[in-house]
C-alpha atoms as a PDB file:
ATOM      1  CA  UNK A   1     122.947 138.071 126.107  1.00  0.00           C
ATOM      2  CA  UNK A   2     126.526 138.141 127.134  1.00  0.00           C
ATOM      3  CA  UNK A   3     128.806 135.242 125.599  1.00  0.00           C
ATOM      4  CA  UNK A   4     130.192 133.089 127.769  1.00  0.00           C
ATOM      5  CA  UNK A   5     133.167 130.348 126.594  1.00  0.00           C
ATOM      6  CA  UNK A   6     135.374 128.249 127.809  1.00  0.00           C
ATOM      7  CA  UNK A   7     139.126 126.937 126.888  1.00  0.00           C
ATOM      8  CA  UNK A   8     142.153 124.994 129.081  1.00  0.00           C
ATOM      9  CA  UNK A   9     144.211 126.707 130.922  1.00  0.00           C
ATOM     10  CA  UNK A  10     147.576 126.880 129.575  1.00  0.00           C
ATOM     11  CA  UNK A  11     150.668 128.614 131.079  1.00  0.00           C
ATOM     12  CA  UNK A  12     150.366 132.335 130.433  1.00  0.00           C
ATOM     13  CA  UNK A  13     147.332 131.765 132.604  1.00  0.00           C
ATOM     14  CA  UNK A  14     149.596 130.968 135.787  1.00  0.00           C
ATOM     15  CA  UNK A  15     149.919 134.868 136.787  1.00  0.00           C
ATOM     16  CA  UNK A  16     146.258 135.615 136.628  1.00  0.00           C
ATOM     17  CA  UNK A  17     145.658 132.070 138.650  1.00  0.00           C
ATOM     18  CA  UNK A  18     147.785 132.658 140.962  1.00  0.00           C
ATOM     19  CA  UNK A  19     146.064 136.551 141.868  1.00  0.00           C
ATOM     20  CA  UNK A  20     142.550 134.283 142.005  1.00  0.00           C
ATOM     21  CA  UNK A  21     143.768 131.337 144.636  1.00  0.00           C
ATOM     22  CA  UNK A  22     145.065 134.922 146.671  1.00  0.00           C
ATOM     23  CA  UNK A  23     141.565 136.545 146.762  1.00  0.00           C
ATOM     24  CA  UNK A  24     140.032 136.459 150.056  1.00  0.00           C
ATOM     25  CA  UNK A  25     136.997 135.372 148.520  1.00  0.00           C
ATOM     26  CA  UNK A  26     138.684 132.325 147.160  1.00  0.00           C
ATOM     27  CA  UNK A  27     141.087 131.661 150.085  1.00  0.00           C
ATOM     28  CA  UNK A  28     137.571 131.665 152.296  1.00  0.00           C
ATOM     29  CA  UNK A  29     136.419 127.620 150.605  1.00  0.00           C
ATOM     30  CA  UNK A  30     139.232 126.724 148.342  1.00  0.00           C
ATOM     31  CA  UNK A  31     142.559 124.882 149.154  1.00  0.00           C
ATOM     32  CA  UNK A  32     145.345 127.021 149.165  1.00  0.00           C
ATOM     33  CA  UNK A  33     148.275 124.279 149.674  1.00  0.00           C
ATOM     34  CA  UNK A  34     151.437 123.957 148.521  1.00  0.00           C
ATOM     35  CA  UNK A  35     150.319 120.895 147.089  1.00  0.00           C
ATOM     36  CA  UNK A  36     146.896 122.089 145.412  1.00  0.00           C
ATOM     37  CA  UNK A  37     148.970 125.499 143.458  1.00  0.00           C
ATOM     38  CA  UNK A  38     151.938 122.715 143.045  1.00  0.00           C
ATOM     39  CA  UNK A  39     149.347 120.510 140.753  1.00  0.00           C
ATOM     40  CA  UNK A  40     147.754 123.288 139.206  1.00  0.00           C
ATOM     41  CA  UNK A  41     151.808 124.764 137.653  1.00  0.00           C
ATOM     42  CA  UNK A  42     152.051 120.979 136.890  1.00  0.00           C
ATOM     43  CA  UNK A  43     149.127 120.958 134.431  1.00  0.00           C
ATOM     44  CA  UNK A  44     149.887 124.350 133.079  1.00  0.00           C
ATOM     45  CA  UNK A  45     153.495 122.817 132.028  1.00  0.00           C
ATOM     46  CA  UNK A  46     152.043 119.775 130.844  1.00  0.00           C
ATOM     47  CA  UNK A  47     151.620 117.687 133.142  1.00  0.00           C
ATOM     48  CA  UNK A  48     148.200 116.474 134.054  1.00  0.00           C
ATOM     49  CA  UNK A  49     148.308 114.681 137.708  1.00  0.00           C
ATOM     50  CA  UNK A  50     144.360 114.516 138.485  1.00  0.00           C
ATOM     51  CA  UNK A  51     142.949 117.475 137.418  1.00  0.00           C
ATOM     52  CA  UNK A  52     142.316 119.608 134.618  1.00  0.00           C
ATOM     53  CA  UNK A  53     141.167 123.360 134.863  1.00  0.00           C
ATOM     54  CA  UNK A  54     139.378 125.226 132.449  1.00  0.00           C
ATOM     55  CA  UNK A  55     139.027 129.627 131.891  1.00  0.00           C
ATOM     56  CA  UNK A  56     136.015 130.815 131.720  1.00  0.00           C
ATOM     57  CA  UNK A  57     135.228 133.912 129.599  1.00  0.00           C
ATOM     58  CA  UNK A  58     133.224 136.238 129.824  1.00  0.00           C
ATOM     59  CA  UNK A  59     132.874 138.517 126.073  1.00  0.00           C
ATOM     60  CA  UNK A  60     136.566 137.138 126.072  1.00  0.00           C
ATOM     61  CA  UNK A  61     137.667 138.525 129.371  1.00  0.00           C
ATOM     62  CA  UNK A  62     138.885 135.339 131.040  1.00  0.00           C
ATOM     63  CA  UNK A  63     136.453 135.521 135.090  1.00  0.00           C
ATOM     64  CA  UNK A  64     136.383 132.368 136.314  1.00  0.00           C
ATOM     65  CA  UNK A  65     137.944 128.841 136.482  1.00  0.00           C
ATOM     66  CA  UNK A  66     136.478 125.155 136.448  1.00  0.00           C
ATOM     67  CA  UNK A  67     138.626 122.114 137.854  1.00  0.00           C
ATOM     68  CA  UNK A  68     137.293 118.735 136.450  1.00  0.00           C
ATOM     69  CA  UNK A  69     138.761 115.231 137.215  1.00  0.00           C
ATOM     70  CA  UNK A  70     137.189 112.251 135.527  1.00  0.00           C
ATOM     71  CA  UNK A  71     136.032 110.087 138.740  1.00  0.00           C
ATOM     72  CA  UNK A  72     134.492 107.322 135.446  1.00  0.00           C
ATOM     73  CA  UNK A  73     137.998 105.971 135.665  1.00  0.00           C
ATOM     74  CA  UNK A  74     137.585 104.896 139.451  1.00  0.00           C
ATOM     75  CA  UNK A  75     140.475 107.241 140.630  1.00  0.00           C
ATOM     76  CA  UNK A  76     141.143 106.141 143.978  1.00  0.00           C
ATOM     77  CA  UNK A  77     142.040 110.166 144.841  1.00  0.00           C
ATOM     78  CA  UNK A  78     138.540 111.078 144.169  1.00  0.00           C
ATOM     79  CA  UNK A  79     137.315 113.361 146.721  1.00  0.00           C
ATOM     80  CA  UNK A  80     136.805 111.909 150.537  1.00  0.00           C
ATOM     81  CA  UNK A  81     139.778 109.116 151.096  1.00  0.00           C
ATOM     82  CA  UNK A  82     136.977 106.518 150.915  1.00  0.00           C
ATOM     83  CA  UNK A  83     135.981 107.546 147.428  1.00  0.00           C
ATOM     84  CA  UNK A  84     133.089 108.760 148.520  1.00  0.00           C
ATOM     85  CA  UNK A  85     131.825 109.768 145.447  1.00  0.00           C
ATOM     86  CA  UNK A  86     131.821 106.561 143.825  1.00  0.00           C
ATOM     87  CA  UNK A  87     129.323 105.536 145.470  1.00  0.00           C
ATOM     88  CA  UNK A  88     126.953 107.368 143.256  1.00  0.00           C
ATOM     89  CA  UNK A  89     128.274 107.486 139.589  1.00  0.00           C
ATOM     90  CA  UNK A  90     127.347 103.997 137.479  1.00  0.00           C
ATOM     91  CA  UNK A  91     130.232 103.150 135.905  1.00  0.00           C
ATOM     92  CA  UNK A  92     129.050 102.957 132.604  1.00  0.00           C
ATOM     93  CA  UNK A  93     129.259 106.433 132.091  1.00  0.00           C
ATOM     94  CA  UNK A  94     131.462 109.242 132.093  1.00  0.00           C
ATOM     95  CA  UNK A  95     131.297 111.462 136.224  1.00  0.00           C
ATOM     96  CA  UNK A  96     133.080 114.167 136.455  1.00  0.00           C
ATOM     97  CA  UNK A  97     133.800 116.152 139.626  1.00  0.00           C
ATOM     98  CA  UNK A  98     133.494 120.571 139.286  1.00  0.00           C
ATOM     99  CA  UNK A  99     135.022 122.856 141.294  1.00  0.00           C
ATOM    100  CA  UNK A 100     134.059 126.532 140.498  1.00  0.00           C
ATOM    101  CA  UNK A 101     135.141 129.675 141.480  1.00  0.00           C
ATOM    102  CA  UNK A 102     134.934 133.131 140.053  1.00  0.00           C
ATOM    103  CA  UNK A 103     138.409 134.583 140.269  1.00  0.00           C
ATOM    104  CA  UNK A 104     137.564 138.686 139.736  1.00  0.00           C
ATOM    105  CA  UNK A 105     135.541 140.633 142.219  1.00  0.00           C
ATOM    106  CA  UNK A 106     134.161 142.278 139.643  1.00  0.00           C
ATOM    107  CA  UNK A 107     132.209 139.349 138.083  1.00  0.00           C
ATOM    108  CA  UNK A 108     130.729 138.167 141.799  1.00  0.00           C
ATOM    109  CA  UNK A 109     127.194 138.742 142.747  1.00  0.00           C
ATOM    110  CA  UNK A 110     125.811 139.275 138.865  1.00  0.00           C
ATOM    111  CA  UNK A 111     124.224 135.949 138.387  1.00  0.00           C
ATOM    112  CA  UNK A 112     127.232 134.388 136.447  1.00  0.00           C
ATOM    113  CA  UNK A 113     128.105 131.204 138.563  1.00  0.00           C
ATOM    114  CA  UNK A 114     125.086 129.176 137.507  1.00  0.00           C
ATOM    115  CA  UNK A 115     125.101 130.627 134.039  1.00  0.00           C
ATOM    116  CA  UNK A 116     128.652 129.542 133.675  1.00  0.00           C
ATOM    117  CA  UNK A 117     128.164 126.266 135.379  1.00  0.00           C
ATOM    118  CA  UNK A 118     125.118 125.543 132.964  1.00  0.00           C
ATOM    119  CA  UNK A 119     126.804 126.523 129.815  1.00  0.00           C
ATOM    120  CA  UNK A 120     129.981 124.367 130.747  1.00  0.00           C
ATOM    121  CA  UNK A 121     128.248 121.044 131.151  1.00  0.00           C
ATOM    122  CA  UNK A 122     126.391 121.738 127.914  1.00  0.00           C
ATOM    123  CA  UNK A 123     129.341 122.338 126.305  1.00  0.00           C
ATOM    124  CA  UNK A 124     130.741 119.105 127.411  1.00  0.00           C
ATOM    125  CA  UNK A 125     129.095 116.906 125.379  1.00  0.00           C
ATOM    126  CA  UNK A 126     130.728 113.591 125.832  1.00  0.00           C
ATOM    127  CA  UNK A 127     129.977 113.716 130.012  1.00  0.00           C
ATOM    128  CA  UNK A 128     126.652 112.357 131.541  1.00  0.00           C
ATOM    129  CA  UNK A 129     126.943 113.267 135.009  1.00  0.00           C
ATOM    130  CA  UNK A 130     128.728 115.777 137.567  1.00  0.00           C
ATOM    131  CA  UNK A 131     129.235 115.674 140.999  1.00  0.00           C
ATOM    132  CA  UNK A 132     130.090 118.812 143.291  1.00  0.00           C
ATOM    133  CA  UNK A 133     131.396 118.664 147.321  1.00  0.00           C
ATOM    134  CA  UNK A 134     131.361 122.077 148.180  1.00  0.00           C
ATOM    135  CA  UNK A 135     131.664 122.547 152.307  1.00  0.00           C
ATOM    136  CA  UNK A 136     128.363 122.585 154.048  1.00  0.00           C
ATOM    137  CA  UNK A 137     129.088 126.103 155.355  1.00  0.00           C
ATOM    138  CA  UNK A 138     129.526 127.630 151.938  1.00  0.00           C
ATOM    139  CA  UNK A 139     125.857 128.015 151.250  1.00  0.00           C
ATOM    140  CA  UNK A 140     126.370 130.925 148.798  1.00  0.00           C
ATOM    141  CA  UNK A 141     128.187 128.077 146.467  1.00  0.00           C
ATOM    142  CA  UNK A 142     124.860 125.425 147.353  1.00  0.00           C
ATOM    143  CA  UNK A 143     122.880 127.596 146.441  1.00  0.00           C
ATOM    144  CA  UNK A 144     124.486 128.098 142.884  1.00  0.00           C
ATOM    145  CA  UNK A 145     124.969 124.451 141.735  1.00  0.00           C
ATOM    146  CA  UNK A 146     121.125 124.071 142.830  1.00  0.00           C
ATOM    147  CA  UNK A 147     120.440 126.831 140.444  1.00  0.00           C
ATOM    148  CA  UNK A 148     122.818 124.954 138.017  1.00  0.00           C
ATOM    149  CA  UNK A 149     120.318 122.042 138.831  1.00  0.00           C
ATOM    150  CA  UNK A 150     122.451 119.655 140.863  1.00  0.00           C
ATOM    151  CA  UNK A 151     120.515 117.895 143.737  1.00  0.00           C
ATOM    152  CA  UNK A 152     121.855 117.130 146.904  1.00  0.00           C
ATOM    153  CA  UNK A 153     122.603 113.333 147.541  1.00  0.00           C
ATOM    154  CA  UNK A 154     124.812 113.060 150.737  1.00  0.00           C
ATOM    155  CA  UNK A 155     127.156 114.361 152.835  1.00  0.00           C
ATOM    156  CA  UNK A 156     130.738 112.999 154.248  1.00  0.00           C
ATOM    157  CA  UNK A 157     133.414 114.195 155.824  1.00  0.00           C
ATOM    158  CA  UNK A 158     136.678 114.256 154.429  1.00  0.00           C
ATOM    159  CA  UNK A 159     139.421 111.851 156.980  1.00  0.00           C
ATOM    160  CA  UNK A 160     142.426 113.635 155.069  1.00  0.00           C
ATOM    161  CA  UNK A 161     143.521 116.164 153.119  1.00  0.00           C
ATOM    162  CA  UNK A 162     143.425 120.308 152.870  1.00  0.00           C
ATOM    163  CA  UNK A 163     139.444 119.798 154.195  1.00  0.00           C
ATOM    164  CA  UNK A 164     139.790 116.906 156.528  1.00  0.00           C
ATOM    165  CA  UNK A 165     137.071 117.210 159.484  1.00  0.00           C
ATOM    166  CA  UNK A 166     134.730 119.632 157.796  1.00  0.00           C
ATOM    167  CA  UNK A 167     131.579 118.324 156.461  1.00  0.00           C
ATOM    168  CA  UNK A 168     130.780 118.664 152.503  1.00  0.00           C
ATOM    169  CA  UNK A 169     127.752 118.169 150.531  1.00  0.00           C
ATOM    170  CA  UNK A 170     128.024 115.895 147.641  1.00  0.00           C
ATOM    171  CA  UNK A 171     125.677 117.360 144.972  1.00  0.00           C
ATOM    172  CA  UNK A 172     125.289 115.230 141.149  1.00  0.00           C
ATOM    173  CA  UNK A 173     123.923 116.611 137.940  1.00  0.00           C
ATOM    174  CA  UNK A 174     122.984 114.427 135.127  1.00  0.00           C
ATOM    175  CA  UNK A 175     122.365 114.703 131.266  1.00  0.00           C
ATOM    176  CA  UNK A 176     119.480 113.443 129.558  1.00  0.00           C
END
């Protein structure tokens, strides 16, 4: 079995992220703003605003990245202006939110995504539950965190932001 691992991003990661958020395969469900690439150079320098991201490696070779924010601290820029994801985390224990993507072509359509996914939250130890809020359209990425074993809860719209209008699926996977 291949190995797969994990580790932060740091900055000599910014090139290869920035060739991933211009793939047309990540452009397609994933925000592209000024903003968004504007938080992620923040965190590689340091900075952490919401969000940290993760590599993930495949045998070493570095194919896809995870963005986690901690929504346990009751972050009022959770996902959905209304925190709509608060709504379903007890605040006794530690929620994070997952975004996924797998940057290189190459890597797509080989049964990684949910392999990856499943790996990562075992390898967080420390975190009981995840939530996901990929758009209702992308079923290819629905399919994948149901594979991962998340369950669908609800769905909401987003009022502002990069996805404001479009309708999202909020998806949670706990730990035993």
């Amino acid at each position: 079995m291949q190995k797969i691992s994990f580790r932060k991003a740091t900055l000599s990661d910014q090139n290869l992220l920035k060739i991933w958020f211009a793939k047309p395969h990540v452009q397609e469900y994933w925000d592209n703003s000024k903003e968004m690439w504007k938080n992620v150079v923040s965190y590689l320098n340091g900075e952490k605003i919401l969000y940290d991201y993760w590599i993930g490696l495949l045998e070493n070779i570095p194919f896809c990245l995870i963005i986690t924010s901690d929504l346990s601290e009751n972050d009022p820029r959770a996902p959905g202006s209304d925190n709509d994801f608060l709504t379903y985390i007890d605040p006794k224990e530690t929620t994070w939110t997952v975004d996924f993507m797998i940057g290189e072509e190459a890597f797509l359509k080989r049964g990684l995504s949910y392999l990856a996914l499943q790996k990562f939250i075992d390898w967080q130890k420390e975190v009981k539950n995840f939530v996901v809020d990929p758009e209702i359209s992308n079923t290819r990425a629905i399919h994948c965190y149901e594979k991962a074993g998340f369950e669908k809860i609800a769905t909401f719209i987003p009022k502002e932001g990069y996805f404001s209008g479009l309708e999202h699926v909020i998806m949670k996977k706990g730990k035993t």
